[in-house]
Protein backbone atom coordinates (compact mmCIF):
# COMPACT_ATOMS: atom_id res chain seq x y z
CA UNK A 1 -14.20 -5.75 -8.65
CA UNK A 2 -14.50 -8.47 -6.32
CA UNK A 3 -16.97 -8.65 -3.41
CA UNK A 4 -14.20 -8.96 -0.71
CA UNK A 5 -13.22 -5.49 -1.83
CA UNK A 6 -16.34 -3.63 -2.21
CA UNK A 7 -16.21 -2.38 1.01
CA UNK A 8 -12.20 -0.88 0.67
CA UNK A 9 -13.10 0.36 -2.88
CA UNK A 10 -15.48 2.86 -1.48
CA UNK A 11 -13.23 4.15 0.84
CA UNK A 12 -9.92 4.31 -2.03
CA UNK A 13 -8.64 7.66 -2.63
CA UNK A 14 -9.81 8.71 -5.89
CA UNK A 15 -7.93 7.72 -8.37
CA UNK A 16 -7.48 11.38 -9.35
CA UNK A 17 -6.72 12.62 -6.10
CA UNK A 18 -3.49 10.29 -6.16
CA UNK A 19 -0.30 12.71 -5.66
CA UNK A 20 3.35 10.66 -6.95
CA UNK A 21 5.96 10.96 -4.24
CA UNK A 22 3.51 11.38 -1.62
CA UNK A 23 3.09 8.64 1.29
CA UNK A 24 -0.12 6.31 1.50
CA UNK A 25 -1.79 3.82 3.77
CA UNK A 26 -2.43 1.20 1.32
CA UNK A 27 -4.40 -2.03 1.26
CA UNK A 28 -1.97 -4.13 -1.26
CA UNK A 29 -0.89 -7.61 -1.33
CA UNK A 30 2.89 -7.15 0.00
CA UNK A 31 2.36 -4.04 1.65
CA UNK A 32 0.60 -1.32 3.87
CA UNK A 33 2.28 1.71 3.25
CA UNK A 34 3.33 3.20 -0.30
CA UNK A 35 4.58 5.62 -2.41
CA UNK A 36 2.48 6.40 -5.12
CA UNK A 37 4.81 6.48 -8.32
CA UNK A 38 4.63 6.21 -12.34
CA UNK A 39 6.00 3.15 -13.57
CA UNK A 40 5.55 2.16 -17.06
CA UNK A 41 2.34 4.66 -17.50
CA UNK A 42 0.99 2.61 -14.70
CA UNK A 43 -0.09 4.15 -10.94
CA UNK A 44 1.95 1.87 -8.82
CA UNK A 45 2.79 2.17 -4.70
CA UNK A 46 6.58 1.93 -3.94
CA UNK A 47 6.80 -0.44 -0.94
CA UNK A 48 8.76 -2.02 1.92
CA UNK A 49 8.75 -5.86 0.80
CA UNK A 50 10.90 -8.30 2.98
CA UNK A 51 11.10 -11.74 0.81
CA UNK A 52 13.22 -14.99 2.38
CA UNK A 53 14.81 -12.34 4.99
CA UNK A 54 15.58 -9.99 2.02
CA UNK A 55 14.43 -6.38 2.71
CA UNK A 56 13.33 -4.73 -0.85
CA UNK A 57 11.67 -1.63 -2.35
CA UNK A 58 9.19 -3.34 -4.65
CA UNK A 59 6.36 -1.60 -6.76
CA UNK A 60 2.65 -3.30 -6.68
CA UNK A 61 0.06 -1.20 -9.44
CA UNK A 62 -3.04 0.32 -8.64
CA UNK A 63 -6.30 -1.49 -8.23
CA UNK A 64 -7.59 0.67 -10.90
CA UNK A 65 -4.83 0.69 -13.35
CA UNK A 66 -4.05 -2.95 -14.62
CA UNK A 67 -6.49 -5.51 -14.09
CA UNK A 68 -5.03 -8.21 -13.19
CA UNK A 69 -1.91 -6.80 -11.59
CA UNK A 70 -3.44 -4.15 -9.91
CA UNK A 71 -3.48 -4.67 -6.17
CA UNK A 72 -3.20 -1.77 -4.17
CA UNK A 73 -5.91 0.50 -2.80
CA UNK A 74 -4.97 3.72 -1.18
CA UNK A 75 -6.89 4.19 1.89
CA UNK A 76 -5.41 7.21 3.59
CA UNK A 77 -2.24 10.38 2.57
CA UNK A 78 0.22 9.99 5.64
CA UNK A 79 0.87 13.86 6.39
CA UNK A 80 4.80 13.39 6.30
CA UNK A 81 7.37 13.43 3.33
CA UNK A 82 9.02 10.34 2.71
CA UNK A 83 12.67 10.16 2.17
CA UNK A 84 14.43 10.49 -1.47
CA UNK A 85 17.31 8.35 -0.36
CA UNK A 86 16.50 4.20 -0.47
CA UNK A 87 18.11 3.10 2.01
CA UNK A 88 16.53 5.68 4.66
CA UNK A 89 12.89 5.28 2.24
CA UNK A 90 12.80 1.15 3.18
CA UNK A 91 13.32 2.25 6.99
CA UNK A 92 10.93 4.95 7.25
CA UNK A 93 8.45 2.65 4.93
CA UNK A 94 8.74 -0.27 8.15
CA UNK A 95 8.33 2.54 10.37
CA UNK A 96 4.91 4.09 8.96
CA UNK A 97 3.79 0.55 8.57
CA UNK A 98 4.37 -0.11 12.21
CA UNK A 99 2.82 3.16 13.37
CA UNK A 100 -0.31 2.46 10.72
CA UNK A 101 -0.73 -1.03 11.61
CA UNK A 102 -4.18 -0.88 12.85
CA UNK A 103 -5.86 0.44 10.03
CA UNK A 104 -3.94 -1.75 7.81
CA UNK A 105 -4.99 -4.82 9.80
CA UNK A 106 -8.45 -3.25 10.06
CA UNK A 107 -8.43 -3.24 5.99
CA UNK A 108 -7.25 -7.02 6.04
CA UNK A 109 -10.04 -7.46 8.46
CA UNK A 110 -12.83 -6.31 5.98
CA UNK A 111 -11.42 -8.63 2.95
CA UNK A 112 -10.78 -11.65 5.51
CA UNK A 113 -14.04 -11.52 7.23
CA UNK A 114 -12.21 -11.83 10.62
CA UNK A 115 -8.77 -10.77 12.14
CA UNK A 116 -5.76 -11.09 9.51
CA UNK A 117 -3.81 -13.22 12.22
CA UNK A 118 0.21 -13.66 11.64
CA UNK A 119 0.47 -11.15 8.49
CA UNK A 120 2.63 -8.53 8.98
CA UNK A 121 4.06 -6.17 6.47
């Protein structure tokens, strides 16, 4: 655990408390919205990742589960269902983000020390 993180590791979702398929406010490196899923025995958050213009459903591992991979910590269950279908998930995942953007800038705020200026996700 690093010191940056303290602070957003108190506040995770319990590990335990995690429901796959269901919707999250995430802090994560490419990402602040997720959909908690299995992968390889691993907790991971399915995400909306745009690389050189290239939109992207891209899984990043729980802070908990692999440590040095692990960079997502769940902050919050959005109340809706996401979508089954991937091309209408990666829409609805930019959507969330945009209508969660303040406590996912608050989150970068608290590792930062000060406003995460210019990062968008």
């Amino acid at each position: 655990m690093t010191r940056t993180h303290d602070t957003l590791l108190t506040r995770r979702i319990p590990r335990d408390a995690i429901v796959l398929g269901r919707a999250y406010v995430i802090h994560a490196r490419n990402g602040g919205v997720g959909i908690a899923v299995e992968e390889g025995g691993l907790l991971g958050y399915r995400l909306h990742r745009e690389k050189f213009g290239r939109h992207f459903l891209f899984v990043e591992y729980d802070w908990a589960d692999h440590p040095t991979l692990g960079t997502t910590i769940p902050l919050s269950l959005i109340a809706t269902d996401p979508p089954t279908d991937d091309e209408e998930l990666l829409a609805w995942l930019a959507t969330q983000q945009e209508e969660h953007r303040e406590e996912i800038d608050a989150a970068w705020t608290i590792v930062l020390g000060r406003p995460a200026k210019g990062l968008r996700f």
